[in-house]
PDB file of N, CA and C in Angstrom:
ATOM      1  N   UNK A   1      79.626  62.738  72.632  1.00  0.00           N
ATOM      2  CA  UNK A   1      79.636  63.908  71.752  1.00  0.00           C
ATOM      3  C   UNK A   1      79.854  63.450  70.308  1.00  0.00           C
ATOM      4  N   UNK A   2      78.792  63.655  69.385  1.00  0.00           N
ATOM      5  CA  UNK A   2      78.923  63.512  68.202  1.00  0.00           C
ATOM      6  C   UNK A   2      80.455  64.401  67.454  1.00  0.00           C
ATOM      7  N   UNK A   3      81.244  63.515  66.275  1.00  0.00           N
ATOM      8  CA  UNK A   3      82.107  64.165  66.036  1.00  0.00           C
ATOM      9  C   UNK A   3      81.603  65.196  64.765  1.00  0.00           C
ATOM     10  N   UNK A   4      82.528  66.084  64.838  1.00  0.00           N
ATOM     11  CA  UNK A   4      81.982  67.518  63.814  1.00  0.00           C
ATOM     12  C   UNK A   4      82.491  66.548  62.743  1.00  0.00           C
ATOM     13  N   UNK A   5      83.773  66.245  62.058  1.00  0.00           N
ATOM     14  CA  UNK A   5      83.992  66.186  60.802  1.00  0.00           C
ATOM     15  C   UNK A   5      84.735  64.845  61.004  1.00  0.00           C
ATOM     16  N   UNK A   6      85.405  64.316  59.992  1.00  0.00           N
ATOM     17  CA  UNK A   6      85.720  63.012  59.760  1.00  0.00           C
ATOM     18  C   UNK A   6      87.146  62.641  59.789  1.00  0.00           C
ATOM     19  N   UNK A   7      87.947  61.830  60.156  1.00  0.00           N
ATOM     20  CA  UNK A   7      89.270  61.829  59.896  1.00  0.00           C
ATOM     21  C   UNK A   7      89.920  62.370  58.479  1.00  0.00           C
ATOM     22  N   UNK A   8      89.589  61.497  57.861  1.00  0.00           N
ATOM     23  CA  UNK A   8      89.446  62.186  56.468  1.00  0.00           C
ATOM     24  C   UNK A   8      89.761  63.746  56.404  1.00  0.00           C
ATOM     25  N   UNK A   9      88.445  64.219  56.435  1.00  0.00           N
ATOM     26  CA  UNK A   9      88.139  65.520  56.310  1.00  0.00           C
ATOM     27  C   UNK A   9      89.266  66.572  57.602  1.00  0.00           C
ATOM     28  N   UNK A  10      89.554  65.860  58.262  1.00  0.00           N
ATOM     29  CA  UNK A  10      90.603  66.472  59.361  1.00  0.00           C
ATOM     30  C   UNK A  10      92.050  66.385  58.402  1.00  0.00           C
ATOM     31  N   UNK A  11      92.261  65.459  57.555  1.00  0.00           N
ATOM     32  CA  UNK A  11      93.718  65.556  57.377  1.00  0.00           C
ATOM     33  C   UNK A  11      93.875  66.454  56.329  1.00  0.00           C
ATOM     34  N   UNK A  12      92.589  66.579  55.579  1.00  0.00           N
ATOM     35  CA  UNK A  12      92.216  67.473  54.559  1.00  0.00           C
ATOM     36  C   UNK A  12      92.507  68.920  54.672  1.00  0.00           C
ATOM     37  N   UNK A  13      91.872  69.409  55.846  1.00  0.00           N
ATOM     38  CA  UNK A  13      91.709  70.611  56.538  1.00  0.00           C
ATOM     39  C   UNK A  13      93.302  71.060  57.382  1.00  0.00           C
ATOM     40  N   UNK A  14      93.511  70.011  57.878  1.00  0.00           N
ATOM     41  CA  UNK A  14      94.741  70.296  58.002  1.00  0.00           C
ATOM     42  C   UNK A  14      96.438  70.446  56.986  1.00  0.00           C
ATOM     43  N   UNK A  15      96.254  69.580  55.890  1.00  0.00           N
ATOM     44  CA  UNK A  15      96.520  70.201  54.571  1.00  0.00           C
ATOM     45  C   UNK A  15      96.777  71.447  54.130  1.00  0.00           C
ATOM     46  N   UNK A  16      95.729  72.044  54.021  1.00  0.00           N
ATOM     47  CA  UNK A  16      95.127  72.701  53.478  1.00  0.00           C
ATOM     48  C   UNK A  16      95.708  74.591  54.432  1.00  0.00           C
ATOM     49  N   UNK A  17      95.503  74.383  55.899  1.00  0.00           N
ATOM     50  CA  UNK A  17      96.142  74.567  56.852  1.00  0.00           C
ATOM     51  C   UNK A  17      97.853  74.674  57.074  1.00  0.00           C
ATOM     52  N   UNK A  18      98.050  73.594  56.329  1.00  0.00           N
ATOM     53  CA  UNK A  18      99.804  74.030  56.898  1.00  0.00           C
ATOM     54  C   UNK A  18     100.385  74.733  55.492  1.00  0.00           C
ATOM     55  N   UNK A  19      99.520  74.356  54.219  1.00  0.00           N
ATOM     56  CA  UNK A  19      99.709  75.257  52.747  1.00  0.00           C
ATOM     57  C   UNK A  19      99.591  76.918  52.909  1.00  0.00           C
ATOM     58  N   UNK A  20      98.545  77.539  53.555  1.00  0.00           N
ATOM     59  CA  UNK A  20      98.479  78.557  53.651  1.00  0.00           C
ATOM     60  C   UNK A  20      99.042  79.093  54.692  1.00  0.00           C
ATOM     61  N   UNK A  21      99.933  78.628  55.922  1.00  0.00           N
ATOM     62  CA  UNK A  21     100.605  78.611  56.798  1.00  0.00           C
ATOM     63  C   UNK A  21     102.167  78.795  56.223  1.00  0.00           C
ATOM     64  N   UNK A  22     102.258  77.985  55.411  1.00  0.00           N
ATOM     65  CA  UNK A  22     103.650  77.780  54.543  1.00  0.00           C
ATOM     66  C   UNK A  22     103.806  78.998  53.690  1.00  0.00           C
ATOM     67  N   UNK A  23     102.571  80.079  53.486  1.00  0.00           N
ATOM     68  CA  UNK A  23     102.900  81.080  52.471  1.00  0.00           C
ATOM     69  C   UNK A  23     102.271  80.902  50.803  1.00  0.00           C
ATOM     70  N   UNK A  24     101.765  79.538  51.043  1.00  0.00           N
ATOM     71  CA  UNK A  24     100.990  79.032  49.540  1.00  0.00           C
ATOM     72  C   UNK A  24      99.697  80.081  49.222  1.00  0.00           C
ATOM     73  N   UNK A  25      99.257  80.556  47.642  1.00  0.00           N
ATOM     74  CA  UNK A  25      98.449  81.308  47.430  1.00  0.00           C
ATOM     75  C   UNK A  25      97.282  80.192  47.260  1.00  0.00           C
ATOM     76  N   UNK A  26      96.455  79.557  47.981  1.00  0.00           N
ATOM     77  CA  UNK A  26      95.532  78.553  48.051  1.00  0.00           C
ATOM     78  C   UNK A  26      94.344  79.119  48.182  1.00  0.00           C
ATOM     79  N   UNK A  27      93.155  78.505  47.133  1.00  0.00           N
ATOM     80  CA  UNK A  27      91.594  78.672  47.001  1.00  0.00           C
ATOM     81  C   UNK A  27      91.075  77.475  47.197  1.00  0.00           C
ATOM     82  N   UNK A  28      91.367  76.752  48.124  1.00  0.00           N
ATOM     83  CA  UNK A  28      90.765  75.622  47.935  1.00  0.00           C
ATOM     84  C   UNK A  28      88.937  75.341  47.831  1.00  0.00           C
ATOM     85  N   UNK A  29      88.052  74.537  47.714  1.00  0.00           N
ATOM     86  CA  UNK A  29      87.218  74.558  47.872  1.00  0.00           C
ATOM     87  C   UNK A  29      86.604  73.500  49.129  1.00  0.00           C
ATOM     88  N   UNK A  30      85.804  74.341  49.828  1.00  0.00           N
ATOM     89  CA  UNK A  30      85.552  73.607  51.489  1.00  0.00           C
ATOM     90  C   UNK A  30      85.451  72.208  51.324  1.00  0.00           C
ATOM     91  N   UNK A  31      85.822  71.994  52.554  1.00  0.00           N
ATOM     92  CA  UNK A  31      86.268  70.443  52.761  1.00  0.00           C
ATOM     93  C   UNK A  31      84.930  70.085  53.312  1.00  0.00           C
ATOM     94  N   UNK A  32      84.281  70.912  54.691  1.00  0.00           N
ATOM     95  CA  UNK A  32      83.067  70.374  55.134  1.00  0.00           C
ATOM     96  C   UNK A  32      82.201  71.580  55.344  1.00  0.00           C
ATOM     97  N   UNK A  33      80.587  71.254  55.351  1.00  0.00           N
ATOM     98  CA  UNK A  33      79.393  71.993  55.750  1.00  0.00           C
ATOM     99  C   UNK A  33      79.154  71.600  57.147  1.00  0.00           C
ATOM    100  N   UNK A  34      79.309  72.565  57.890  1.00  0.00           N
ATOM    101  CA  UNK A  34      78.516  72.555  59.415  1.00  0.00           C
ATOM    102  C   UNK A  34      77.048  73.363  59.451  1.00  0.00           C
ATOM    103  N   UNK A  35      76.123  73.008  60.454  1.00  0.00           N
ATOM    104  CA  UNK A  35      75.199  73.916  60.067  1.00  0.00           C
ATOM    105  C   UNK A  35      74.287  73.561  61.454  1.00  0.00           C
ATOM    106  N   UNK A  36      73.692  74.292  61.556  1.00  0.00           N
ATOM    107  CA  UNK A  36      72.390  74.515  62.685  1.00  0.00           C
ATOM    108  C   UNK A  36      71.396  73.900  62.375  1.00  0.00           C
ATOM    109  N   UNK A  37      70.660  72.774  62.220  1.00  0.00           N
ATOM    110  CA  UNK A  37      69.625  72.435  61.922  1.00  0.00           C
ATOM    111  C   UNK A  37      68.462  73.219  62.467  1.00  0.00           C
ATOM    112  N   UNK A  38      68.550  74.032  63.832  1.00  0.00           N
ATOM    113  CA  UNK A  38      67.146  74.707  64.125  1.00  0.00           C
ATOM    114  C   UNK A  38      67.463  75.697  64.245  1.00  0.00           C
ATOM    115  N   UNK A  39      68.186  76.436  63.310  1.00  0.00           N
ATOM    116  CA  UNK A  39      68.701  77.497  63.283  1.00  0.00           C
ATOM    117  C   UNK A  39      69.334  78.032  61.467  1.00  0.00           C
ATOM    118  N   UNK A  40      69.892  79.157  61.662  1.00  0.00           N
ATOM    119  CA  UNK A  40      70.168  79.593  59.900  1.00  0.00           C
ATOM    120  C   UNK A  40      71.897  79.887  60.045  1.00  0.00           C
ATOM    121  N   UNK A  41      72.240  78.861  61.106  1.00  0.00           N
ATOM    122  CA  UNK A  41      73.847  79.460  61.020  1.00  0.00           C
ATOM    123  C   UNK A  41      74.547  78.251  59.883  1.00  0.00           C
ATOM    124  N   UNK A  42      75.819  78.554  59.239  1.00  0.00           N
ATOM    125  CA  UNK A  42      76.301  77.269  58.175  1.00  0.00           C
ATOM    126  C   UNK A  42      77.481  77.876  58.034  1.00  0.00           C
ATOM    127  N   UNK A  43      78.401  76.963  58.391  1.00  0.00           N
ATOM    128  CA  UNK A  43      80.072  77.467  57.980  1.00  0.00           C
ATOM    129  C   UNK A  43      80.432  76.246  57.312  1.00  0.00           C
ATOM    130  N   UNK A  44      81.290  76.891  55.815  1.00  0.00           N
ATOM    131  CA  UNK A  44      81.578  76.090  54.776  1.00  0.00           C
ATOM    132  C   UNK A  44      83.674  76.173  55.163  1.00  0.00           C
ATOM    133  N   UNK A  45      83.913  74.934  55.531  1.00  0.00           N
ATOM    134  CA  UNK A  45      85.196  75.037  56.534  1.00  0.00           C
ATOM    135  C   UNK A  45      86.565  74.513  55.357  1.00  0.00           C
ATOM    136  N   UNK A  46      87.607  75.465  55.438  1.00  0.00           N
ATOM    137  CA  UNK A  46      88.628  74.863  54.594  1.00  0.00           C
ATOM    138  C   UNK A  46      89.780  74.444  54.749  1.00  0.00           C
ATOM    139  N   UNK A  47      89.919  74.848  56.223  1.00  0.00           N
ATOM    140  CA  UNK A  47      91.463  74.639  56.622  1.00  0.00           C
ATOM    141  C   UNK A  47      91.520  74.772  58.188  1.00  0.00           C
ATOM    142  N   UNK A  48      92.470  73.999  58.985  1.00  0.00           N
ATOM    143  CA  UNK A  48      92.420  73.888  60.055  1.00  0.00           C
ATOM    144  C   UNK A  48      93.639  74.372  60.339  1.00  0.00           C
ATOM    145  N   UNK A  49      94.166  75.671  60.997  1.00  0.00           N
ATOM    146  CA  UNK A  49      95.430  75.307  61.912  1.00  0.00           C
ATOM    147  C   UNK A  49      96.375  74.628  62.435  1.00  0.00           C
ATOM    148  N   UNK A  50      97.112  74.547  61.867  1.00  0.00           N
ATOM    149  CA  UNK A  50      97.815  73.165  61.896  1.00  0.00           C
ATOM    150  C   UNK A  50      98.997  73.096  63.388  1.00  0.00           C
ATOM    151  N   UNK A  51      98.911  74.359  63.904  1.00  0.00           N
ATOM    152  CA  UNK A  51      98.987  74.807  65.233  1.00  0.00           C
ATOM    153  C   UNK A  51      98.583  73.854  66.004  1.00  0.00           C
ATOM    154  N   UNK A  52      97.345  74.604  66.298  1.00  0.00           N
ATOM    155  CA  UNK A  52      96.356  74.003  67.349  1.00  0.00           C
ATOM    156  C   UNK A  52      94.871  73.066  66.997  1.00  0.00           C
ATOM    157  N   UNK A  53      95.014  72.560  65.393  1.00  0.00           N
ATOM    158  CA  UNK A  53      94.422  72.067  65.165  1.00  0.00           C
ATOM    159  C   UNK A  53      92.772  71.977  65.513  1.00  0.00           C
ATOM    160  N   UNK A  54      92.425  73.223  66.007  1.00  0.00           N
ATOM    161  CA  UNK A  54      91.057  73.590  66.411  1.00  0.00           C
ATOM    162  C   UNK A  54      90.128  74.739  65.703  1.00  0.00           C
ATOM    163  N   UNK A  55      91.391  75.409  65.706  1.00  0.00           N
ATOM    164  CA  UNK A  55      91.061  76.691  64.951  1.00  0.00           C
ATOM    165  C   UNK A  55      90.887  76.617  62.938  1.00  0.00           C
ATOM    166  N   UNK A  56      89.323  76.818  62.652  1.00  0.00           N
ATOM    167  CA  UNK A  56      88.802  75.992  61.123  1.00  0.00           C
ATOM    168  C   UNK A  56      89.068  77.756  60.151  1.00  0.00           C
ATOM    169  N   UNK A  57      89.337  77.748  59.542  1.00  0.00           N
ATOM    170  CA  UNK A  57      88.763  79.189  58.726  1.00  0.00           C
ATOM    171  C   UNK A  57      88.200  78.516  57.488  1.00  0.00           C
ATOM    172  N   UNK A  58      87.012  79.408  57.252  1.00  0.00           N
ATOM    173  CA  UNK A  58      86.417  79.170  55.778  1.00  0.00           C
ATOM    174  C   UNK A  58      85.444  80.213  56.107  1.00  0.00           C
ATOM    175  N   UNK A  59      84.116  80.133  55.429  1.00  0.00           N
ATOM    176  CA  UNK A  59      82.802  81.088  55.281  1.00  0.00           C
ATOM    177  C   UNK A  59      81.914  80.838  56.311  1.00  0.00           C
ATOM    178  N   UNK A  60      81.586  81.827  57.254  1.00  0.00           N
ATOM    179  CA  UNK A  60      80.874  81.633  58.345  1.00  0.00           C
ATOM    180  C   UNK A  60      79.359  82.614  58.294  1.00  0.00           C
ATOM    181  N   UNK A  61      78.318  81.633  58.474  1.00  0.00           N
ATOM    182  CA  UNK A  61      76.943  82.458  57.733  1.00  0.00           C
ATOM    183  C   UNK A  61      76.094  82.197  59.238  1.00  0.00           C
ATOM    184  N   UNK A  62      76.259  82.865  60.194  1.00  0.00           N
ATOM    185  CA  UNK A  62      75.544  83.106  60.992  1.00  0.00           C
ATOM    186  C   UNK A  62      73.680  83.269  61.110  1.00  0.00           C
ATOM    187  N   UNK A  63      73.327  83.479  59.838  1.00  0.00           N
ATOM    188  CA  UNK A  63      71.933  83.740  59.684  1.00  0.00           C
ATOM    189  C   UNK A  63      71.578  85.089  59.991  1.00  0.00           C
ATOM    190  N   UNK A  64      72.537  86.103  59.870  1.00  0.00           N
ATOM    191  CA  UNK A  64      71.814  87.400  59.997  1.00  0.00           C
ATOM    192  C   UNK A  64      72.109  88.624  58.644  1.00  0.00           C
ATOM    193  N   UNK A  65      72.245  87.375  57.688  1.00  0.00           N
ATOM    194  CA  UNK A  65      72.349  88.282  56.197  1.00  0.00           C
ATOM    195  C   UNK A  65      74.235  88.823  56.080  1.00  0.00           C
ATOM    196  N   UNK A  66      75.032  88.928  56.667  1.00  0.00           N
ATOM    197  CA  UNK A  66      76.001  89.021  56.754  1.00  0.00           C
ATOM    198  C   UNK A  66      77.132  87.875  56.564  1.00  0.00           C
ATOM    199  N   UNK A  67      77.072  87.238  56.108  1.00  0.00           N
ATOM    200  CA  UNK A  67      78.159  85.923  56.016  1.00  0.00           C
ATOM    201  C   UNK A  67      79.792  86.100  55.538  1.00  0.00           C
ATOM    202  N   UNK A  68      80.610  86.435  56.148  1.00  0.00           N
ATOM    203  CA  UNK A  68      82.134  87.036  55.744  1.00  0.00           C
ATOM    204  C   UNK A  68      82.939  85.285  56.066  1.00  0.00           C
ATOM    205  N   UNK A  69      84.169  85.312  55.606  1.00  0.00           N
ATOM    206  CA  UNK A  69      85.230  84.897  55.634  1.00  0.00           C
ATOM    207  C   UNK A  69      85.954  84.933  57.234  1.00  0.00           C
ATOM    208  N   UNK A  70      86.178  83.934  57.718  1.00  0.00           N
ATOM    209  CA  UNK A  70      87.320  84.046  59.239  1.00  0.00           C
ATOM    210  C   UNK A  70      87.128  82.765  59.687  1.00  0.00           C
ATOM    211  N   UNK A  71      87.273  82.500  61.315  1.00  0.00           N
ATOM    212  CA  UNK A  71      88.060  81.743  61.810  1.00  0.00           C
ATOM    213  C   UNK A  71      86.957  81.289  62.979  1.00  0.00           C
ATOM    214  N   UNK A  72      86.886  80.070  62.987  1.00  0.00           N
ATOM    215  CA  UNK A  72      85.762  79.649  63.957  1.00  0.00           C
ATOM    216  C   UNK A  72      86.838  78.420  65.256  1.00  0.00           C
ATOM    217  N   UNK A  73      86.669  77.832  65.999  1.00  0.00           N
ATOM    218  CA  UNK A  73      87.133  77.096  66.699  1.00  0.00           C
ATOM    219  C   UNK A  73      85.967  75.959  67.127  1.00  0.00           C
ATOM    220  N   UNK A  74      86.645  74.623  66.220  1.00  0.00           N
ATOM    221  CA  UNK A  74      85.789  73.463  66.344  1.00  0.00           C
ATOM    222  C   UNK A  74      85.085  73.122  67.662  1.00  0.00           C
ATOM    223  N   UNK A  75      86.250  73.037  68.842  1.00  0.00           N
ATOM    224  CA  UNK A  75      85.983  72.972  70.148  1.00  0.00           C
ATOM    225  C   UNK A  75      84.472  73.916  70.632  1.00  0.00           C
ATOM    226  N   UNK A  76      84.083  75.112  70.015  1.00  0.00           N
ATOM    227  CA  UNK A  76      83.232  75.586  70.156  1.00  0.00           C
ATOM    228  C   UNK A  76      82.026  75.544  69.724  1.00  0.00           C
ATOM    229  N   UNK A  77      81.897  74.904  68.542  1.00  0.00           N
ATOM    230  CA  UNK A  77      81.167  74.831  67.455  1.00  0.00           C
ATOM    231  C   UNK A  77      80.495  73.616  68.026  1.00  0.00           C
ATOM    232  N   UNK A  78      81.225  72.492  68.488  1.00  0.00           N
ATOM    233  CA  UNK A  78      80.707  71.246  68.810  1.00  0.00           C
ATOM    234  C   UNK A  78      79.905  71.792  70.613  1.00  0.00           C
ATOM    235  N   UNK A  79      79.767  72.805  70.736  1.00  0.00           N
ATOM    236  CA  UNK A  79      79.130  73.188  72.347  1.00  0.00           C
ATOM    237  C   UNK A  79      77.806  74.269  71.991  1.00  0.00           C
ATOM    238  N   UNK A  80      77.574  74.653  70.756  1.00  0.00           N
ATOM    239  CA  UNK A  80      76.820  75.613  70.462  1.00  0.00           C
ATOM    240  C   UNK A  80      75.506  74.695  70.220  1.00  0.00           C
ATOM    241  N   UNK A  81      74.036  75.178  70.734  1.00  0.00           N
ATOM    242  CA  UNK A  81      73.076  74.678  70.433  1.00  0.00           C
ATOM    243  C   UNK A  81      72.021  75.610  70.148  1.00  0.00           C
ATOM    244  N   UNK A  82      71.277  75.116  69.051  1.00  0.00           N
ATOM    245  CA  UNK A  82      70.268  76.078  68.443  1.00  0.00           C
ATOM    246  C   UNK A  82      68.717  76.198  69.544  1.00  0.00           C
ATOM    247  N   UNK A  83      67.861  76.743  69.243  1.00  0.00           N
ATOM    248  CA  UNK A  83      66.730  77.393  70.147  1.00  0.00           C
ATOM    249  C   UNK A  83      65.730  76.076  70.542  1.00  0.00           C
ATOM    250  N   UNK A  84      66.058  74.997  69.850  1.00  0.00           N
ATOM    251  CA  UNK A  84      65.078  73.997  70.038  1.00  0.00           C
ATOM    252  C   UNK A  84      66.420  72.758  70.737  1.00  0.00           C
ATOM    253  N   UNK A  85      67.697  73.263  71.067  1.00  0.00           N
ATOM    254  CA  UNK A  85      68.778  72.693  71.819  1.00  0.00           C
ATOM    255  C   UNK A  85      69.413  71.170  71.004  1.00  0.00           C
ATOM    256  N   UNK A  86      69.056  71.498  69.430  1.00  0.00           N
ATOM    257  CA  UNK A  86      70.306  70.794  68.697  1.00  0.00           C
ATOM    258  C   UNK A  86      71.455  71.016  67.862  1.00  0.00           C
ATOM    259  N   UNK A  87      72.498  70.296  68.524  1.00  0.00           N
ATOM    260  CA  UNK A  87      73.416  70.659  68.279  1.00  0.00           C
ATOM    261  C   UNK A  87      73.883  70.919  66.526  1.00  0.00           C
ATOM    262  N   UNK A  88      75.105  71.701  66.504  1.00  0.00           N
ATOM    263  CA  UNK A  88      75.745  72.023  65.051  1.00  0.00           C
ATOM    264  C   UNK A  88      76.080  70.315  64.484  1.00  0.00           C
ATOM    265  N   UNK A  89      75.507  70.070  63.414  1.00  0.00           N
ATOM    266  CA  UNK A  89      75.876  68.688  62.665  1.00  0.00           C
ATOM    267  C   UNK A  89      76.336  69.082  61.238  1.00  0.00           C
ATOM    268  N   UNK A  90      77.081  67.649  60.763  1.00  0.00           N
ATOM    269  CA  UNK A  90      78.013  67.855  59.481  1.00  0.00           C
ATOM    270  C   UNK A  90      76.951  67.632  58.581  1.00  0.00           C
ATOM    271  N   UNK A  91      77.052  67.942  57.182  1.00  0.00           N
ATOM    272  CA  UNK A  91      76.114  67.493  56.333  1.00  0.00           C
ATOM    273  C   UNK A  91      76.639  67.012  55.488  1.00  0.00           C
ATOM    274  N   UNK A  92      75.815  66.118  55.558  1.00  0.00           N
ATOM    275  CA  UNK A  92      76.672  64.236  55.038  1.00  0.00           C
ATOM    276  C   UNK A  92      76.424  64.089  53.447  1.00  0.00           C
ATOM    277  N   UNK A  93      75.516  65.500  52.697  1.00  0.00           N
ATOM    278  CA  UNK A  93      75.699  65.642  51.575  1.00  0.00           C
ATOM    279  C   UNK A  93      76.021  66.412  51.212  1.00  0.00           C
ATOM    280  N   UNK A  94      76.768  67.593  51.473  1.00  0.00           N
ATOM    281  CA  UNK A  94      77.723  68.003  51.021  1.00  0.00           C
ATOM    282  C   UNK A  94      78.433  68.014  50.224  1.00  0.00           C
ATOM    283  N   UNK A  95      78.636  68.277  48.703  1.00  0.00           N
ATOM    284  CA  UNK A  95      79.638  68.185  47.607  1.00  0.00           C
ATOM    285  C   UNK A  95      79.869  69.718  46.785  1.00  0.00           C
ATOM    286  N   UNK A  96      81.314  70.140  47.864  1.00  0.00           N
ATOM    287  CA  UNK A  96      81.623  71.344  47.152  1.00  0.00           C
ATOM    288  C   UNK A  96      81.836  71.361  45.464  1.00  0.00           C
ATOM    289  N   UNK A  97      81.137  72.638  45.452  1.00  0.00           N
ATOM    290  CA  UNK A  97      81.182  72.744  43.422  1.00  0.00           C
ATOM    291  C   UNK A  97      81.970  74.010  43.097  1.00  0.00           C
ATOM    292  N   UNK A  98      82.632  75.064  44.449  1.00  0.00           N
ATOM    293  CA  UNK A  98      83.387  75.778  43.796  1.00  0.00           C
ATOM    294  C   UNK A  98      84.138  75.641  45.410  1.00  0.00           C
ATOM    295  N   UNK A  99      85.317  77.038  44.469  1.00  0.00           N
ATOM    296  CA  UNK A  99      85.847  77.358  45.651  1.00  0.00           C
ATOM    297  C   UNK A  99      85.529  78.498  46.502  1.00  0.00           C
ATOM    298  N   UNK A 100      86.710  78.642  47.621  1.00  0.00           N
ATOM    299  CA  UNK A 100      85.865  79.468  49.101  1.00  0.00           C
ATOM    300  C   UNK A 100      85.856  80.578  48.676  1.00  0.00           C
ATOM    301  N   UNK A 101      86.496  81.004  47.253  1.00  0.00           N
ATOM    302  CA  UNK A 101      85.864  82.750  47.254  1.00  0.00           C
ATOM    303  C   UNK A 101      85.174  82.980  46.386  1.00  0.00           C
ATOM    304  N   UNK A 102      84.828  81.524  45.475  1.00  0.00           N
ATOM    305  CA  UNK A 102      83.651  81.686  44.983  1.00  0.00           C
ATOM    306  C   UNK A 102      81.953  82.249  45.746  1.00  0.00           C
ATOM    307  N   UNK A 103      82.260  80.733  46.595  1.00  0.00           N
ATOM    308  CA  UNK A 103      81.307  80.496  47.307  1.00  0.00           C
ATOM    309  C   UNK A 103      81.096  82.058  48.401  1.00  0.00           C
ATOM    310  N   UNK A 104      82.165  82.896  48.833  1.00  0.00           N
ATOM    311  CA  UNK A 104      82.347  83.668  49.480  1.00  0.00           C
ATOM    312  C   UNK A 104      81.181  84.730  48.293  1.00  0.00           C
ATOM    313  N   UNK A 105      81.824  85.118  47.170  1.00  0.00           N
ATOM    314  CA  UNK A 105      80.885  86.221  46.273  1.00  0.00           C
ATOM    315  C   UNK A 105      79.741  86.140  46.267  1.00  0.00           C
ATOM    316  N   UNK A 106      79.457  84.439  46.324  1.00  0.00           N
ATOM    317  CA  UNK A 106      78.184  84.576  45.945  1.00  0.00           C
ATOM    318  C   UNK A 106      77.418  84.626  47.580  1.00  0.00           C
ATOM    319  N   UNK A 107      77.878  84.572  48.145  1.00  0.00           N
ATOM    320  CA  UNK A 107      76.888  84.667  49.761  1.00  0.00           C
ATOM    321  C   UNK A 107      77.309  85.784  49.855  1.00  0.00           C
ATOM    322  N   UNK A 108      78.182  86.917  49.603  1.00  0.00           N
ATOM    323  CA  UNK A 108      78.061  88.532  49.668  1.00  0.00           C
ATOM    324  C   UNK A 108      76.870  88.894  48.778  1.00  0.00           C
ATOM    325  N   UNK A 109      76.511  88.513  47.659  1.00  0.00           N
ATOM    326  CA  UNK A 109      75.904  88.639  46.858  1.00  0.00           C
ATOM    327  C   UNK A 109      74.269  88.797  47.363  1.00  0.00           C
ATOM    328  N   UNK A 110      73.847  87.330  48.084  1.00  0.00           N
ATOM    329  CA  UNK A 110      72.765  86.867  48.290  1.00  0.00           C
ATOM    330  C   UNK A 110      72.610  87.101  49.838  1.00  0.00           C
ATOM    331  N   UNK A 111      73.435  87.531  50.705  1.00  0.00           N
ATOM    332  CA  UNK A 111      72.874  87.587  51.968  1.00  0.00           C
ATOM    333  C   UNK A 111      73.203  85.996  52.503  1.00  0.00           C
ATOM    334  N   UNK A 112      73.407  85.209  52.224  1.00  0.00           N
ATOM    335  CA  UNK A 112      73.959  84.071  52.899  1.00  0.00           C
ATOM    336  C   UNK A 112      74.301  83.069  52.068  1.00  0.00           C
ATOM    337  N   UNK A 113      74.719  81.902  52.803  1.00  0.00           N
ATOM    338  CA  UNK A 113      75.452  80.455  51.838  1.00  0.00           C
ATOM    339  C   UNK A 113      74.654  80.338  50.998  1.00  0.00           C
ATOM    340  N   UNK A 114      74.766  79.895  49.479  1.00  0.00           N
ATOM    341  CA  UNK A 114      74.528  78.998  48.581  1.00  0.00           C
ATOM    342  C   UNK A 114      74.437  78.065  47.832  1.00  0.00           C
ATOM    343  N   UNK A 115      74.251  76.860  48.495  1.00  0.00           N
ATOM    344  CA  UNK A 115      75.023  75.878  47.511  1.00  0.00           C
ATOM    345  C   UNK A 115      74.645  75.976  45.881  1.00  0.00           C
TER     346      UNK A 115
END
């Protein structure tokens, strides 16, 4: 099983995770892009649960013009496969330029993610 995100990017997320857990007023800007390659789904991920370390929240863009803010579970994400049966992969270029409620306005705005 290919891994979703990177050590790195795990201690990041988890960070990020025990700050807003702790009561911190945090905007961070996403740590990683997941996305559907044969498909239009893309969650821009900022923080991990520092719980159960599975559970990601950031911007989740399903591909049906609706893209809101919540809570996805990695464990799941890494089992989901698109219509031509490939799996959700990280995108290895990726370089967030704002933060998640930036990025949040402007995919209310437009009907889905934007980089």
């Amino acid at each position: 099983m290919k891994t979703l995100i990177t050590e790195q990017q795990r201690t990041q997320l988890l960070a990020n995770g025990q700050a807003h857990a702790e009561g911190r007023d945090i905007d961070p800007p996403p740590v990683v892009k997941l996305f559907t390659p044969d498909a239009q789904a893309t969650w821009l991920l900022t923080e991990l649960d520092p719980e159960d370390g599975d559970t990601a929240f950031g911007l989740c863009d399903l591909g049906l013009g609706m893209p809101e803010l919540g809570s996805v579970r990695l464990s799941e994400l890494s089992t989901i496969r698109g219509p031509l049966g490939l799996p959700v992969e990280r995108d290895l270029h990726f370089i967030s330029r704002r933060t998640l409620s930036e990025y949040a306005a402007l995919a209310r705005d437009n009907g889905s993610i934007l980089e």
